[in-house]
N, C-alpha and C. Protein backbone atom coordinates (compact mmCIF):
# COMPACT_ATOMS: atom_id res chain seq x y z
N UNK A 1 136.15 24.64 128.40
CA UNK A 1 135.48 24.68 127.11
C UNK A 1 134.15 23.94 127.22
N UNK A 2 133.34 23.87 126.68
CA UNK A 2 131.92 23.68 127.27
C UNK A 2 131.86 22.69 125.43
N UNK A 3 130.73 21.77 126.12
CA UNK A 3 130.72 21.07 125.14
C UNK A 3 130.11 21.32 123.87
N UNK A 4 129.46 22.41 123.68
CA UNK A 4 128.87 22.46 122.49
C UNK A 4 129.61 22.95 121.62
N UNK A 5 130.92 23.92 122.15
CA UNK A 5 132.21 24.13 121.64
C UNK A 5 133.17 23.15 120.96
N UNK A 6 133.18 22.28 121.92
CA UNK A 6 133.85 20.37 121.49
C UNK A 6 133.51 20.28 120.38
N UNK A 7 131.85 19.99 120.17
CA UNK A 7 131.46 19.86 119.02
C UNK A 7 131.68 20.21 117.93
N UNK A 8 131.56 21.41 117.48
CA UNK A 8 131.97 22.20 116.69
C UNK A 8 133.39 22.12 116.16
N UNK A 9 134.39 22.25 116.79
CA UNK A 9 135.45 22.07 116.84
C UNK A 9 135.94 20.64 116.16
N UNK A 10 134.74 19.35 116.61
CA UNK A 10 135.23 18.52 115.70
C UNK A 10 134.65 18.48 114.27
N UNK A 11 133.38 19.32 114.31
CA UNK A 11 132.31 19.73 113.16
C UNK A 11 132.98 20.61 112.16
N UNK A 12 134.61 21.22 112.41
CA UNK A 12 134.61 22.35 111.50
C UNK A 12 134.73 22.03 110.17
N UNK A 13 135.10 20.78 109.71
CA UNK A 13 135.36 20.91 107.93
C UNK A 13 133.91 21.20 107.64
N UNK A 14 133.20 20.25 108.28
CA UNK A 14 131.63 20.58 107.40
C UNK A 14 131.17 22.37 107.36
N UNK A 15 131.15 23.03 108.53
CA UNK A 15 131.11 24.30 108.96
C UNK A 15 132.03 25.06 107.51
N UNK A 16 133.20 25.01 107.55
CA UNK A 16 134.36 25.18 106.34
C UNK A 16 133.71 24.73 104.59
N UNK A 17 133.10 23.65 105.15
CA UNK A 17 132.71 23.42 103.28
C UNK A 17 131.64 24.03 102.97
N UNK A 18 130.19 24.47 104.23
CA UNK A 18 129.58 25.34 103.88
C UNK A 18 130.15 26.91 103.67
N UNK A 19 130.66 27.33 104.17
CA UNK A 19 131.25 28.62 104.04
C UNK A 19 131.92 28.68 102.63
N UNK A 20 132.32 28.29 102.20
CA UNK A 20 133.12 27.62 100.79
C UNK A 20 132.48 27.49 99.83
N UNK A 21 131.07 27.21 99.87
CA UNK A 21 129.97 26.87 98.86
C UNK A 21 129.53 28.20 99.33
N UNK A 22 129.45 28.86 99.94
CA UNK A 22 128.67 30.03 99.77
C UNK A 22 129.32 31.08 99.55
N UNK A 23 130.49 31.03 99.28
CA UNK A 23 131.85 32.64 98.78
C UNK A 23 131.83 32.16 97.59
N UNK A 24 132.26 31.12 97.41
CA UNK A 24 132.65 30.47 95.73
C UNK A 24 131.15 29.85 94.86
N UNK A 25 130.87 29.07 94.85
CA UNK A 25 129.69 28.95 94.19
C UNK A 25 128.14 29.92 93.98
N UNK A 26 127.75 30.20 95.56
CA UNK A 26 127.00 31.41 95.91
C UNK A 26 126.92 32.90 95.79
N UNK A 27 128.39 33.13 95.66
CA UNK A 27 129.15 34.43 95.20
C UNK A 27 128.66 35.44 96.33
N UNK A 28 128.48 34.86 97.59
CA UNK A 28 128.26 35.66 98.84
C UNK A 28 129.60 36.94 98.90
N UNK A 29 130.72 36.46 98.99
CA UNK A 29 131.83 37.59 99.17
C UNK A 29 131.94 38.44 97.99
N UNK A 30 131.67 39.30 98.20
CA UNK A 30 132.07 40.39 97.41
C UNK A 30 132.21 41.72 98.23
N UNK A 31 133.46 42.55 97.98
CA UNK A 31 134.08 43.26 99.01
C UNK A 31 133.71 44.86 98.65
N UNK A 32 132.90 44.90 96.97
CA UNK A 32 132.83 46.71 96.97
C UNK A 32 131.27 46.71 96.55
N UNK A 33 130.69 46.67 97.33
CA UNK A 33 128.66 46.91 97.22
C UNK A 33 128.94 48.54 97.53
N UNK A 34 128.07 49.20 96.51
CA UNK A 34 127.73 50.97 96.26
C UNK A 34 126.67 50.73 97.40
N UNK A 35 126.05 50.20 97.99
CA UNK A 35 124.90 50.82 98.92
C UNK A 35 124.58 49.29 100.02
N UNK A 36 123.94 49.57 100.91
CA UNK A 36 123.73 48.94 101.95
C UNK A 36 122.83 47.80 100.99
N UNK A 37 121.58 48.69 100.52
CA UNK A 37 120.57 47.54 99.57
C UNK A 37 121.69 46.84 98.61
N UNK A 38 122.07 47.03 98.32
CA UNK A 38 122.78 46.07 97.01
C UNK A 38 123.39 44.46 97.65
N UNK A 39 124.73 45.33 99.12
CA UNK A 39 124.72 43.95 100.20
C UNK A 39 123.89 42.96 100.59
N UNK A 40 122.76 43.55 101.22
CA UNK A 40 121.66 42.23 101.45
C UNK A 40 120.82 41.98 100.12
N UNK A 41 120.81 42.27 98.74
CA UNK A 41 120.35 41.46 98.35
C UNK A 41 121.03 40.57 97.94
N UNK A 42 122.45 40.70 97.79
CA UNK A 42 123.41 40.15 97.73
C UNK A 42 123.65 38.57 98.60
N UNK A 43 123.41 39.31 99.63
CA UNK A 43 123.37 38.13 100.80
C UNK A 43 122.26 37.04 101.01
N UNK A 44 120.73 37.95 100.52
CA UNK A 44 119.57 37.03 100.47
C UNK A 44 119.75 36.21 99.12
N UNK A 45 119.74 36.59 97.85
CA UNK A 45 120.01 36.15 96.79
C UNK A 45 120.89 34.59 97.17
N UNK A 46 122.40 35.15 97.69
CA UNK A 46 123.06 33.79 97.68
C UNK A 46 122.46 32.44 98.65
N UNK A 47 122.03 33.04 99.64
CA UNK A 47 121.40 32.37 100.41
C UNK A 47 120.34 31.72 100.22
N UNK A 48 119.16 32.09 98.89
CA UNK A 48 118.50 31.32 98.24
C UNK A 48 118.81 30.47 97.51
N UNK A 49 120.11 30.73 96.91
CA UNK A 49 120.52 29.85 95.62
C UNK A 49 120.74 28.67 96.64
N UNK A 50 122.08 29.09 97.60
CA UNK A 50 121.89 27.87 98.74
C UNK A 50 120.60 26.99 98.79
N UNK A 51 119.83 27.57 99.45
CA UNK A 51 118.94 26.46 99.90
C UNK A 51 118.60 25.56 98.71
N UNK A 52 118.22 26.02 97.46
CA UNK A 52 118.11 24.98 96.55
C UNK A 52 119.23 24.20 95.93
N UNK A 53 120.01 23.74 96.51
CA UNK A 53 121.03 22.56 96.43
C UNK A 53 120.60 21.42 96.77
N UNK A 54 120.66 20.57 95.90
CA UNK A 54 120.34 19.14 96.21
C UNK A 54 120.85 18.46 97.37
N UNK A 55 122.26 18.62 97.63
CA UNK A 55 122.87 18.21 98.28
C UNK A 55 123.64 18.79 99.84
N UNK A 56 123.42 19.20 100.65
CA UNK A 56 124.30 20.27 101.77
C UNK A 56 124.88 19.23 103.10
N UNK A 57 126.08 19.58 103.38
CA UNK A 57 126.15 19.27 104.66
C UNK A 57 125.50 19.16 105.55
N UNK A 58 125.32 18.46 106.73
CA UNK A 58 124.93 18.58 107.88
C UNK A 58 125.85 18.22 109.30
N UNK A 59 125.13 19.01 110.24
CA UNK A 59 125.44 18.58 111.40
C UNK A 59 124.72 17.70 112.44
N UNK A 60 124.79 16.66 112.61
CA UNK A 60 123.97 16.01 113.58
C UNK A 60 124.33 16.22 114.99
N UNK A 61 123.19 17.19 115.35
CA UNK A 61 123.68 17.82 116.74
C UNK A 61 122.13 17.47 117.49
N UNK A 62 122.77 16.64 118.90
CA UNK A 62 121.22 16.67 120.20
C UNK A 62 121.48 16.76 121.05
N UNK A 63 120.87 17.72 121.86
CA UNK A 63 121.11 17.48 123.10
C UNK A 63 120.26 16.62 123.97
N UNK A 64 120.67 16.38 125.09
CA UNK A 64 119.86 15.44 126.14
C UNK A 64 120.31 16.41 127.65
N UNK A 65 119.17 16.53 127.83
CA UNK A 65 118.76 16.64 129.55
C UNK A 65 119.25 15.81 130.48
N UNK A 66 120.30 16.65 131.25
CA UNK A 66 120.56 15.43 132.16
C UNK A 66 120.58 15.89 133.71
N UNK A 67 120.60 15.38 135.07
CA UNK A 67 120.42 15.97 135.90
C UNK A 67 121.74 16.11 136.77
N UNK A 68 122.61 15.39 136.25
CA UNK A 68 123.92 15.32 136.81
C UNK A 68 124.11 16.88 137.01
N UNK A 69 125.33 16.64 138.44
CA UNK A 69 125.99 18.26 138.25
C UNK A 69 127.60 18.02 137.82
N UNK A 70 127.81 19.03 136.99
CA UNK A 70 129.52 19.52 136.98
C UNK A 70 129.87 20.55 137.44
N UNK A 71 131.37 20.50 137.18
CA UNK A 71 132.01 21.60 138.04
C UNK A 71 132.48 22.82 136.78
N UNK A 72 132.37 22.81 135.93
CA UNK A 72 132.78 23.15 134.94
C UNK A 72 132.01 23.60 133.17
């Protein structure tokens, strides 16, 4: 498993509470769109409302350069 996987893996509630704010509050899921256009505006729409939230999760993710080798 490679580490950026690790990460994540310990990252998932936050990953989970965004997804959560964006079906339920955002109203991203919806399962019967009449046309392709209706979906993405659907999708851009929620995704705007997103960004203007005061408040969002984050992930504090860095990498560093290193010169070591692994096997794995």
């Amino acid at each position: 498993m490679t580490m950026t996987d690790k990460i994540m893996l310990r990252k998932r509630s936050v990953i989970e509470t965004v997804n959560d704010e964006l079906k339920n509050i955002c109203q991203i899921e919806h399962s019967r769109h009449r046309s392709f256009a209706n979906f993405i505006s659907n999708i851009i729409a929620g995704l705007i409302a997103y960004s203007f939230f005061p408040k969002k999760p984050a992930i504090n993710y860095q990498t560093k350069q290193s010169s070591q080798i692994f096997a794995f």
